[in-house]
PDB file of N, CA and C in Angstrom:
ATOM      1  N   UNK A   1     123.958 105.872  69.830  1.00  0.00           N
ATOM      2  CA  UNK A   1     123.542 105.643  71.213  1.00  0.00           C
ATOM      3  C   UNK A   1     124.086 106.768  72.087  1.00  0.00           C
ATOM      4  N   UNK A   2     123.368 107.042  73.187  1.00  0.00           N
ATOM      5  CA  UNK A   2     123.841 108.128  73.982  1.00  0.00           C
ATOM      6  C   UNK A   2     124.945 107.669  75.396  1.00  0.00           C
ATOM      7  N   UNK A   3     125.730 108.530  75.724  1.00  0.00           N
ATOM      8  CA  UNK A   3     126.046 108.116  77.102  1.00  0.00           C
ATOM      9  C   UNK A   3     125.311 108.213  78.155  1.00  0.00           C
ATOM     10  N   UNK A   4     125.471 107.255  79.336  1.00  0.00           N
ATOM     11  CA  UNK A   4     124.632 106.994  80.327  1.00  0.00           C
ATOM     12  C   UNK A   4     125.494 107.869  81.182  1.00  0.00           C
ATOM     13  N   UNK A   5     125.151 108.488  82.167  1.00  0.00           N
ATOM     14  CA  UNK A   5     125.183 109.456  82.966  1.00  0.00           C
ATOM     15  C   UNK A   5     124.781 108.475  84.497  1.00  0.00           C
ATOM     16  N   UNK A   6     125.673 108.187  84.989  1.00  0.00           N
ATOM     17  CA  UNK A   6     126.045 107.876  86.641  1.00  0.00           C
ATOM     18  C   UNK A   6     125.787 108.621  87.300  1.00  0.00           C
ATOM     19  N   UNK A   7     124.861 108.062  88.530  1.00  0.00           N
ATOM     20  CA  UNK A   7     124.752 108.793  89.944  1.00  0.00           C
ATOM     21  C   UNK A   7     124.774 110.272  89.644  1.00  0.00           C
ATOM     22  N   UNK A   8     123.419 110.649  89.281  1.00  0.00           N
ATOM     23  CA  UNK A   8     123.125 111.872  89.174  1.00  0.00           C
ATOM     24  C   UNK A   8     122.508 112.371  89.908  1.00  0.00           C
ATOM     25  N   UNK A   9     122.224 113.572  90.670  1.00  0.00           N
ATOM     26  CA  UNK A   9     121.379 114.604  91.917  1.00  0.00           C
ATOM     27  C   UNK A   9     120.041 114.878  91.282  1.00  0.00           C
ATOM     28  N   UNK A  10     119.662 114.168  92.309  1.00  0.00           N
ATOM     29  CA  UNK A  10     118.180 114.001  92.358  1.00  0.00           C
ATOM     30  C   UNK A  10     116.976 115.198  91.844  1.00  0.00           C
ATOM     31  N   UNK A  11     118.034 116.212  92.020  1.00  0.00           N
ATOM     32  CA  UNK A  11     117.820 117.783  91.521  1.00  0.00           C
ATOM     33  C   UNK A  11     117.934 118.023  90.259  1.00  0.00           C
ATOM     34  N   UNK A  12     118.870 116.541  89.831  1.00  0.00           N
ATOM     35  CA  UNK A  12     118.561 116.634  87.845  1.00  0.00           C
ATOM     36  C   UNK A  12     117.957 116.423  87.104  1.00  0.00           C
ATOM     37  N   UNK A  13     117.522 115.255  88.069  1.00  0.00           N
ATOM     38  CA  UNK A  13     116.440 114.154  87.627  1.00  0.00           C
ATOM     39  C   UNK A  13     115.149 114.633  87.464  1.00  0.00           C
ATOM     40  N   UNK A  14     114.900 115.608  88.325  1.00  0.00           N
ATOM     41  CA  UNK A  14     113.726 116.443  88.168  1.00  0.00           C
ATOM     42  C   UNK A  14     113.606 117.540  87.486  1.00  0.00           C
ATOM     43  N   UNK A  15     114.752 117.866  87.107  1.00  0.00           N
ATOM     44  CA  UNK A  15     114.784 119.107  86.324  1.00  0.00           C
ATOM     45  C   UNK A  15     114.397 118.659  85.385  1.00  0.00           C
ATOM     46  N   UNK A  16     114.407 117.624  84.752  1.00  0.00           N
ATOM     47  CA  UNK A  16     114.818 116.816  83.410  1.00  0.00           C
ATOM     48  C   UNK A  16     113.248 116.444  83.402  1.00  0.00           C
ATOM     49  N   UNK A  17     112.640 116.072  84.378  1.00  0.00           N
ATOM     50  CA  UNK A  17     110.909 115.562  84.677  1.00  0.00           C
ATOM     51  C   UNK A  17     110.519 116.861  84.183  1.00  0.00           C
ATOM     52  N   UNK A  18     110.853 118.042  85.232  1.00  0.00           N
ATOM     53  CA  UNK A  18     110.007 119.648  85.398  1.00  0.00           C
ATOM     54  C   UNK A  18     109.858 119.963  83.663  1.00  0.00           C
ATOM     55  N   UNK A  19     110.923 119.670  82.613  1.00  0.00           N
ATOM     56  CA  UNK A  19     111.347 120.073  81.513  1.00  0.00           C
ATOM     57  C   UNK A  19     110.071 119.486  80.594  1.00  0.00           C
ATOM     58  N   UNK A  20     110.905 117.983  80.637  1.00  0.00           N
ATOM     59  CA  UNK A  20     109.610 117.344  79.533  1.00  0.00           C
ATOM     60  C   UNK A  20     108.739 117.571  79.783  1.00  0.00           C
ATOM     61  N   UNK A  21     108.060 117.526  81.238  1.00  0.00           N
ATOM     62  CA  UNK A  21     106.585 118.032  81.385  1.00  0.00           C
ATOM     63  C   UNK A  21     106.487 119.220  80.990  1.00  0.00           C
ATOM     64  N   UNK A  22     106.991 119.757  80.712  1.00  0.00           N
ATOM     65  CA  UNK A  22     106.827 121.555  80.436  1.00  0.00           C
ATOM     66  C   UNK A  22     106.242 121.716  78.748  1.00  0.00           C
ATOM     67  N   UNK A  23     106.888 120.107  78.155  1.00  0.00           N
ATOM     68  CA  UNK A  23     107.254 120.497  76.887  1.00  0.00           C
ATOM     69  C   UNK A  23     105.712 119.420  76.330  1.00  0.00           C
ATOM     70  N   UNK A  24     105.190 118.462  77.347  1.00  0.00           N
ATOM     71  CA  UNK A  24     103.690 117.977  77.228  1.00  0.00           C
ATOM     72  C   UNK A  24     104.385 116.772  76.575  1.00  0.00           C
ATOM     73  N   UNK A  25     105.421 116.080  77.445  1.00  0.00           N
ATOM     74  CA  UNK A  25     105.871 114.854  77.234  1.00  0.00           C
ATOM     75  C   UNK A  25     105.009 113.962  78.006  1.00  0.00           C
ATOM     76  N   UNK A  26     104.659 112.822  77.693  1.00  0.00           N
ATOM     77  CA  UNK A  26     103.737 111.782  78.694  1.00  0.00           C
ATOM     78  C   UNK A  26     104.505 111.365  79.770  1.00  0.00           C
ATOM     79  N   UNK A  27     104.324 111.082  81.037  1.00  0.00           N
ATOM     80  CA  UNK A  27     105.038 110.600  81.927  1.00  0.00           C
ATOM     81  C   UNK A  27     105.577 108.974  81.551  1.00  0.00           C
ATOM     82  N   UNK A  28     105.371 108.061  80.634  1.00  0.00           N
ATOM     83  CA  UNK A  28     105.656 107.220  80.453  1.00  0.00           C
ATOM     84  C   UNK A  28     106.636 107.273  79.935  1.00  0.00           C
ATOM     85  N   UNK A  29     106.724 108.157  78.371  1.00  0.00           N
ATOM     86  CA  UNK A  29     108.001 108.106  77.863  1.00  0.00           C
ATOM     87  C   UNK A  29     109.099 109.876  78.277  1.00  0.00           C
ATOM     88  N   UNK A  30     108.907 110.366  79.482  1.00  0.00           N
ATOM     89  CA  UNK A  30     109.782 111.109  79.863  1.00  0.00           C
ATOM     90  C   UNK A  30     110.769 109.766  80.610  1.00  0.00           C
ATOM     91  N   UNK A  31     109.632 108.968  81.629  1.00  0.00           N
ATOM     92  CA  UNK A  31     110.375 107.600  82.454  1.00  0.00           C
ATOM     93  C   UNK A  31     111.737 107.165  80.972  1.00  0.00           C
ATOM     94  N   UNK A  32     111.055 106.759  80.568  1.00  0.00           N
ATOM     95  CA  UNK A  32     111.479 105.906  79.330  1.00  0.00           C
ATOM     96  C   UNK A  32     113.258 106.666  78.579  1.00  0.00           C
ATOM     97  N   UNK A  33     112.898 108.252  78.811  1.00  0.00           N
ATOM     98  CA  UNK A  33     114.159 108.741  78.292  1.00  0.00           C
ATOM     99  C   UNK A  33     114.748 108.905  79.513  1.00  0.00           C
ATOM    100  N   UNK A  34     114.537 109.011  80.941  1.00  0.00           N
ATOM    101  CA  UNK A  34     115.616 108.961  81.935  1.00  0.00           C
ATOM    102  C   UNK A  34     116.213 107.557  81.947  1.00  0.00           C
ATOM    103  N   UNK A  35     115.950 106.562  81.574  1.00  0.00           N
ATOM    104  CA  UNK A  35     116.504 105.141  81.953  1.00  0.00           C
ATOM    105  C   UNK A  35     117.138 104.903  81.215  1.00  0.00           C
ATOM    106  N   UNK A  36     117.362 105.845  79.838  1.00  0.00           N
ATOM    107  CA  UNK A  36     117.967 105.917  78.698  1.00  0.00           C
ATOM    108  C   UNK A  36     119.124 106.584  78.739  1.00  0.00           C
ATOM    109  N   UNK A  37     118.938 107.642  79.529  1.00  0.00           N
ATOM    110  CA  UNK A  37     120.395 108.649  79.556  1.00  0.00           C
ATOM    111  C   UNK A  37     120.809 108.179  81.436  1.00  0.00           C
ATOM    112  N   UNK A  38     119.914 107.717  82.170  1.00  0.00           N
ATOM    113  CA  UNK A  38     120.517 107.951  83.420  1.00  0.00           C
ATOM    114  C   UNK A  38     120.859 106.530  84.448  1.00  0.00           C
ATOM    115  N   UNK A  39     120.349 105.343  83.038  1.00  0.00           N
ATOM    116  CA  UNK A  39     120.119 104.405  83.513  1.00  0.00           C
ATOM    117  C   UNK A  39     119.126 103.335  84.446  1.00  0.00           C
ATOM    118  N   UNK A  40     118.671 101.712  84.279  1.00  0.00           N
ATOM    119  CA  UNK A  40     117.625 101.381  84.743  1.00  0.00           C
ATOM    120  C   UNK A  40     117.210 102.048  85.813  1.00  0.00           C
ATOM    121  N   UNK A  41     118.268 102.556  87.409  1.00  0.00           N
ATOM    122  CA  UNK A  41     118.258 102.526  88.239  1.00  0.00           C
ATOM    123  C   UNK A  41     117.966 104.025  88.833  1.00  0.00           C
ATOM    124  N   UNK A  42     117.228 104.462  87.931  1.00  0.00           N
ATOM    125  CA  UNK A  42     117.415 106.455  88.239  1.00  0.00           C
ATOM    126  C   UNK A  42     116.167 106.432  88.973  1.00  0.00           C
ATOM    127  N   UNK A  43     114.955 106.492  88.502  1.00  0.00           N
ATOM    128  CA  UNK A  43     113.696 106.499  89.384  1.00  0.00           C
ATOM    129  C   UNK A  43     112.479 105.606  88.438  1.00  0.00           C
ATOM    130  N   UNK A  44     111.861 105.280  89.366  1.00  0.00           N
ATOM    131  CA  UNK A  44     110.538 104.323  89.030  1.00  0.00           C
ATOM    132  C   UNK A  44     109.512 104.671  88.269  1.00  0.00           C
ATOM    133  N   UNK A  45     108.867 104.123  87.113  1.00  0.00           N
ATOM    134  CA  UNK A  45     107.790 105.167  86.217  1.00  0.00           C
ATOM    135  C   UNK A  45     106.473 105.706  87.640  1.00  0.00           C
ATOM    136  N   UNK A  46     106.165 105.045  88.675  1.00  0.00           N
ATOM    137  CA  UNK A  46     105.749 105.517  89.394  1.00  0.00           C
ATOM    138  C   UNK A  46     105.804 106.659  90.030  1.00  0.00           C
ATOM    139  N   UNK A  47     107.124 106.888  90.337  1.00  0.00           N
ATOM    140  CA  UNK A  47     107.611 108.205  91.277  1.00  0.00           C
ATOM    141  C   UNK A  47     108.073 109.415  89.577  1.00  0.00           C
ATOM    142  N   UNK A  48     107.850 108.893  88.732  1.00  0.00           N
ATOM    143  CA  UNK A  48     107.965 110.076  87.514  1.00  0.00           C
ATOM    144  C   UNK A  48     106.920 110.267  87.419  1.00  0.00           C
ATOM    145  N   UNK A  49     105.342 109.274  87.465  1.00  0.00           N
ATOM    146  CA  UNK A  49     104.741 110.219  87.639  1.00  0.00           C
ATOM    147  C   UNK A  49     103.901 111.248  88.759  1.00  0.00           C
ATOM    148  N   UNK A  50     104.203 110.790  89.987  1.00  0.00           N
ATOM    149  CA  UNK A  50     104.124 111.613  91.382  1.00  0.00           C
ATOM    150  C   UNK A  50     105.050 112.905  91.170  1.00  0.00           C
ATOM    151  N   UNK A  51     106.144 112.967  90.379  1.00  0.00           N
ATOM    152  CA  UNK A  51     106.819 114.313  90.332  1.00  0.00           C
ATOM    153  C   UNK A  51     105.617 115.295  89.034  1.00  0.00           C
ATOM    154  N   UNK A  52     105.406 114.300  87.563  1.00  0.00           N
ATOM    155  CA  UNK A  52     104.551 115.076  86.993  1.00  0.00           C
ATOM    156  C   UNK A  52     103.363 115.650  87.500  1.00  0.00           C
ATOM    157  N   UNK A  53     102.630 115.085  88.780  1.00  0.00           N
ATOM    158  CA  UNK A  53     101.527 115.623  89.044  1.00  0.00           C
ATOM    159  C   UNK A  53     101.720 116.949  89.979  1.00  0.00           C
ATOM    160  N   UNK A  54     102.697 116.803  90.288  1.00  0.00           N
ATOM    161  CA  UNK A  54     103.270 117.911  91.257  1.00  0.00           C
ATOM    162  C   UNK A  54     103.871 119.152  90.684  1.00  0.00           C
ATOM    163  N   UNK A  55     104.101 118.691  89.919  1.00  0.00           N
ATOM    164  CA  UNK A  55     104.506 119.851  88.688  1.00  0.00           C
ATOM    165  C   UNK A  55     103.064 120.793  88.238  1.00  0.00           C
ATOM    166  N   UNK A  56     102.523 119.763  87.660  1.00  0.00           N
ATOM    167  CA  UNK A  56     101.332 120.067  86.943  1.00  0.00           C
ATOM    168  C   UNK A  56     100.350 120.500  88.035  1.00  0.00           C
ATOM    169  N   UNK A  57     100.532 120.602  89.337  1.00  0.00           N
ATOM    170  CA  UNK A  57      99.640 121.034  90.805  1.00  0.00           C
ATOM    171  C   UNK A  57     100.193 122.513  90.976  1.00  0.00           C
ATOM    172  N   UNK A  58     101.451 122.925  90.197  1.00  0.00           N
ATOM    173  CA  UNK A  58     102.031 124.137  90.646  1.00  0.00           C
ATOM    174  C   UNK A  58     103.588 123.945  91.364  1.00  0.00           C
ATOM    175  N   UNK A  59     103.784 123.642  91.637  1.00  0.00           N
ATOM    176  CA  UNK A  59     105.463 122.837  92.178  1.00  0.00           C
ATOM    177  C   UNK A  59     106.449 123.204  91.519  1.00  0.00           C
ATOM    178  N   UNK A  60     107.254 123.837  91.761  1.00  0.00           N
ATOM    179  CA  UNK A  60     108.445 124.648  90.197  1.00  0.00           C
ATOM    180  C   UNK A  60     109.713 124.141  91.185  1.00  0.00           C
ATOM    181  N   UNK A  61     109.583 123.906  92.476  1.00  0.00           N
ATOM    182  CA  UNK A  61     110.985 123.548  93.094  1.00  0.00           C
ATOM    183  C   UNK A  61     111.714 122.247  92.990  1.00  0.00           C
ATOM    184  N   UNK A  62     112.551 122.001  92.357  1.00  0.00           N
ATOM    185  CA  UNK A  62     113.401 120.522  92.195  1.00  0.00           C
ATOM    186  C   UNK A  62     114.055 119.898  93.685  1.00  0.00           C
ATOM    187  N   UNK A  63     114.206 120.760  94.507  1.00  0.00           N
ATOM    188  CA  UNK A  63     115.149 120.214  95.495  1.00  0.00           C
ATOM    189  C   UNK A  63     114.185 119.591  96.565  1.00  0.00           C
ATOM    190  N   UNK A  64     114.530 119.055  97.620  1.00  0.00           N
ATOM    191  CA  UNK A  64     113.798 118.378  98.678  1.00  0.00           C
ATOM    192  C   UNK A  64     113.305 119.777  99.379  1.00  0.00           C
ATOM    193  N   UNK A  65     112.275 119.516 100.085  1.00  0.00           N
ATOM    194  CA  UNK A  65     111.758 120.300 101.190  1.00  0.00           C
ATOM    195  C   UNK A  65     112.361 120.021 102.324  1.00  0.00           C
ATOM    196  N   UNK A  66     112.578 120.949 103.278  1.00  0.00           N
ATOM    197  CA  UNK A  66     113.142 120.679 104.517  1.00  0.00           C
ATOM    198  C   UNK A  66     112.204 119.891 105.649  1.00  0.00           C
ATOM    199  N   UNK A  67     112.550 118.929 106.109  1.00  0.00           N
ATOM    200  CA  UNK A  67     112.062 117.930 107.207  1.00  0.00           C
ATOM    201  C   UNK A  67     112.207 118.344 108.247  1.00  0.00           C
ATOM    202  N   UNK A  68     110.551 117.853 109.404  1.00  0.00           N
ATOM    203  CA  UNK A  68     110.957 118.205 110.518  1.00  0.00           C
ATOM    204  C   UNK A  68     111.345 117.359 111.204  1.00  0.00           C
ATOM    205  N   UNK A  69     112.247 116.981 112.335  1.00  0.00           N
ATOM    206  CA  UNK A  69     112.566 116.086 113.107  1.00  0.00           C
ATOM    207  C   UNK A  69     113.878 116.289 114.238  1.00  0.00           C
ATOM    208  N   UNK A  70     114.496 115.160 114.427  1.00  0.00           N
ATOM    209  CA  UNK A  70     116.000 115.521 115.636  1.00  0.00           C
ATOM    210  C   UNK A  70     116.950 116.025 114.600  1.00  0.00           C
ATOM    211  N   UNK A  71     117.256 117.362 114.989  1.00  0.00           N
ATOM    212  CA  UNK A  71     118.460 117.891 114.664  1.00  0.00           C
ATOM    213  C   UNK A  71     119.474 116.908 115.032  1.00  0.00           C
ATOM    214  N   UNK A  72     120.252 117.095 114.059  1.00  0.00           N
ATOM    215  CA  UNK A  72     121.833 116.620 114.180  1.00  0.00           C
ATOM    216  C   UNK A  72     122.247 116.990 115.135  1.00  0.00           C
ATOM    217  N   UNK A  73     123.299 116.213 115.466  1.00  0.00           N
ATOM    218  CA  UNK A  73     124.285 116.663 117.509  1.00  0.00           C
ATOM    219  C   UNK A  73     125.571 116.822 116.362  1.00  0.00           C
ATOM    220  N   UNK A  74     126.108 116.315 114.937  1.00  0.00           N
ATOM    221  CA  UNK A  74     127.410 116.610 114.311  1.00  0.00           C
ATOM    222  C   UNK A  74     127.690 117.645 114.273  1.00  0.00           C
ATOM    223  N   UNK A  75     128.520 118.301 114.773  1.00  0.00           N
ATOM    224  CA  UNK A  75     129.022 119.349 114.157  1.00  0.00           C
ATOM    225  C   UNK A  75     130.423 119.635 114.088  1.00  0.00           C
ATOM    226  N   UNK A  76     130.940 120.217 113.193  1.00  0.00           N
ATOM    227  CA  UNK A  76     132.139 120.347 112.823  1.00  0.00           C
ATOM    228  C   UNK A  76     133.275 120.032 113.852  1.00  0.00           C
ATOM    229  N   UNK A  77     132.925 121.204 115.223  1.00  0.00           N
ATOM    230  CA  UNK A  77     134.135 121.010 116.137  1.00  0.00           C
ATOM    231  C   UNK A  77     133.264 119.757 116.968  1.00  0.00           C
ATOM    232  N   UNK A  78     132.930 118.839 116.889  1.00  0.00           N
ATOM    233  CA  UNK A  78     132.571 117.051 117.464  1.00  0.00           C
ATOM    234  C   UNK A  78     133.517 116.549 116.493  1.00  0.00           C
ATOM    235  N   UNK A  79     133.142 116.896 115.496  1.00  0.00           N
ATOM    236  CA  UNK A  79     133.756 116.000 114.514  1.00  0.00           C
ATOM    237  C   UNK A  79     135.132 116.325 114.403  1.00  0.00           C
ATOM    238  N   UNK A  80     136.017 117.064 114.863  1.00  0.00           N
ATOM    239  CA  UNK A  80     137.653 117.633 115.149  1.00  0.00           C
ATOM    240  C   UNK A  80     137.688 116.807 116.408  1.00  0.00           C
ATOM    241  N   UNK A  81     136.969 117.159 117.340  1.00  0.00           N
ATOM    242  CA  UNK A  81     137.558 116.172 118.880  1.00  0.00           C
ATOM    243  C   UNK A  81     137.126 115.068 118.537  1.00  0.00           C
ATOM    244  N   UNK A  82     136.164 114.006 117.768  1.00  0.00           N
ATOM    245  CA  UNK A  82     136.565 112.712 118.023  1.00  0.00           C
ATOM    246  C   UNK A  82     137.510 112.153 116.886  1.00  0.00           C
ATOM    247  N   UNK A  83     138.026 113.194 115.823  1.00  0.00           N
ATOM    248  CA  UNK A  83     139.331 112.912 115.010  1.00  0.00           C
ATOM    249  C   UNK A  83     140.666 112.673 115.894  1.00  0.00           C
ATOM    250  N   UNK A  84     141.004 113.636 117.002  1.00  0.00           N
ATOM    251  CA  UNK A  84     141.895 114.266 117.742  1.00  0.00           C
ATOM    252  C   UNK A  84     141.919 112.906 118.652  1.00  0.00           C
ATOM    253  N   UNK A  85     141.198 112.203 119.247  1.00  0.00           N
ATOM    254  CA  UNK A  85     140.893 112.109 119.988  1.00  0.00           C
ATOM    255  C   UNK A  85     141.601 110.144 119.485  1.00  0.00           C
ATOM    256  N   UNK A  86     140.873 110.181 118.036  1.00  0.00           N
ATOM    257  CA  UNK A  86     141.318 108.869 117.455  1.00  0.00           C
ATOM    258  C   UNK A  86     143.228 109.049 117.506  1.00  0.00           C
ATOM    259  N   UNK A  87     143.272 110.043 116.451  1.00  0.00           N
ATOM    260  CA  UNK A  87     144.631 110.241 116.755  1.00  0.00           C
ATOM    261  C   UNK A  87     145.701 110.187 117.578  1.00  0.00           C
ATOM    262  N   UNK A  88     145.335 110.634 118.876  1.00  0.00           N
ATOM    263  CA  UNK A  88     145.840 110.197 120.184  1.00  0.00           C
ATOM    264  C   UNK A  88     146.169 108.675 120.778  1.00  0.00           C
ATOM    265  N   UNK A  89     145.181 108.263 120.212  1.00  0.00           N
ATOM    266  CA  UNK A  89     145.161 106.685 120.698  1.00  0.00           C
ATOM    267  C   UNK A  89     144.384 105.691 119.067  1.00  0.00           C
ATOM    268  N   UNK A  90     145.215 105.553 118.657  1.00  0.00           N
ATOM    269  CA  UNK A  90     144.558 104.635 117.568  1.00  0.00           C
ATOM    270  C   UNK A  90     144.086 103.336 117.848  1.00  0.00           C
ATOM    271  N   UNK A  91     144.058 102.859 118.819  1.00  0.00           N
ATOM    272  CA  UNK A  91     143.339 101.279 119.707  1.00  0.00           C
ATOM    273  C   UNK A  91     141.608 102.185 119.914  1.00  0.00           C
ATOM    274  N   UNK A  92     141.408 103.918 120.055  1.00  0.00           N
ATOM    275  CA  UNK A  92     140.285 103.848 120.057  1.00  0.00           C
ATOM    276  C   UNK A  92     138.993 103.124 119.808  1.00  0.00           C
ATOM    277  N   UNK A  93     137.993 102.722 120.683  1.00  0.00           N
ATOM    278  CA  UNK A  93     137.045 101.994 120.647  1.00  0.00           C
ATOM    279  C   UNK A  93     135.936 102.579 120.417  1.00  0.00           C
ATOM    280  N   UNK A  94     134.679 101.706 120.027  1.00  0.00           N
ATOM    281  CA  UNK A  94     133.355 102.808 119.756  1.00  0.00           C
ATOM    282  C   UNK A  94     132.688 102.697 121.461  1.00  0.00           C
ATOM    283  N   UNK A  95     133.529 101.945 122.210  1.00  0.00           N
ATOM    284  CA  UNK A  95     132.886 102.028 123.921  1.00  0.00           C
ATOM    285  C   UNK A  95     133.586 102.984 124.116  1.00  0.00           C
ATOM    286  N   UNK A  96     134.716 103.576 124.145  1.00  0.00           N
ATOM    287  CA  UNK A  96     135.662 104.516 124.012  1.00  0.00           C
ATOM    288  C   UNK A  96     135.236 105.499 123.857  1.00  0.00           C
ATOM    289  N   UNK A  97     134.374 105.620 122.793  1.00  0.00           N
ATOM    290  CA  UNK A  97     133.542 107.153 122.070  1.00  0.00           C
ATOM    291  C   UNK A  97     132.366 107.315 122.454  1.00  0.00           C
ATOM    292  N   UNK A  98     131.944 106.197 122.879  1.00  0.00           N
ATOM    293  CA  UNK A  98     130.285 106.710 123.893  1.00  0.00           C
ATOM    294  C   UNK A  98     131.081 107.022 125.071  1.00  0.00           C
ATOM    295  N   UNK A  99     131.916 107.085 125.796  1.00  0.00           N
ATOM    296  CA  UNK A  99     132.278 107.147 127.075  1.00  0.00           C
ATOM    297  C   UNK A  99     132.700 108.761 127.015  1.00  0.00           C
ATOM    298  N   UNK A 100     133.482 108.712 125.954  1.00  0.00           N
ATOM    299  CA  UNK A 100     133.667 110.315 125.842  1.00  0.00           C
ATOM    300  C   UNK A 100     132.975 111.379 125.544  1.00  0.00           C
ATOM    301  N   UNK A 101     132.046 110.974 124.221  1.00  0.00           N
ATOM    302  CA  UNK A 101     131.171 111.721 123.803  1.00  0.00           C
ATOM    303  C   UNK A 101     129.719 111.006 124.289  1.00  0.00           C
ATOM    304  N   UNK A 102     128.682 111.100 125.200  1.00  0.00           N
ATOM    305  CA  UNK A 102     127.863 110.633 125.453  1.00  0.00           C
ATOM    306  C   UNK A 102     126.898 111.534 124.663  1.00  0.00           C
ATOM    307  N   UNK A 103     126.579 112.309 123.850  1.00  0.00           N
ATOM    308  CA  UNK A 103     125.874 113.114 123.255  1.00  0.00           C
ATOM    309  C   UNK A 103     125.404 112.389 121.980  1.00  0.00           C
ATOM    310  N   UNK A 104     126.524 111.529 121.583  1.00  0.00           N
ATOM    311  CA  UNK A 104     126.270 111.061 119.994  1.00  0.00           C
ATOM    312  C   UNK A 104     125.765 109.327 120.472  1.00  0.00           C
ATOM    313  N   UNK A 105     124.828 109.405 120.117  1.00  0.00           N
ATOM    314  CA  UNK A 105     123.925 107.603 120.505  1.00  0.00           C
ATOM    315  C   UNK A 105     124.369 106.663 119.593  1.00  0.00           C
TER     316      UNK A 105
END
């Protein structure tokens, strides 16, 4: 029996799709060997085969595409002043942190 492989990047999972498909594995039993090495819970025979067709459309990239939408307001020095800020007063409140930082909703 093989070891099961935990919480793996989604970037493996497809590598591992991009592969067998490469090699003219059926999308049923590529599904069939991820649930095997990566466990029930890795991805759906459905969405294995939405990655094979995408493959097979021309698609060679494993990682997500970038989304458009609201940029993040986090950024590093937010995230130092409302550390600093806890630190100072550890009774800090989250009315506390909208009051200070009104930027973050």
């Amino acid at each position: 029996m093989f070891k099961t492989i935990a919480d793996p990047a989604e970037c493996e999972v497809r590598s591992a799709i991009l592969f067998l498909n490469a090699k003219k594995v059926k999308p049923t039993e590529i599904h069939r060997q991820l649930v095997e090495i990566y466990g029930e819970n890795v991805m759906t025979d459905g969405m294995v085969r939405k990655w094979v067709r995408q493959f097979n459309d021309g698609r060679t990239n494993v990682h997500d595409e970038a989304r458009s939408g609201r940029p993040s307001v986090v950024k590093d020095g937010l995230v130092a002043k409302v550390n600093e800020k806890i630190r100072e007063n550890r009774r800090f409140t989250i009315r506390m942190l909208f009051d200070e930082f009104p930027q973050i909703s």
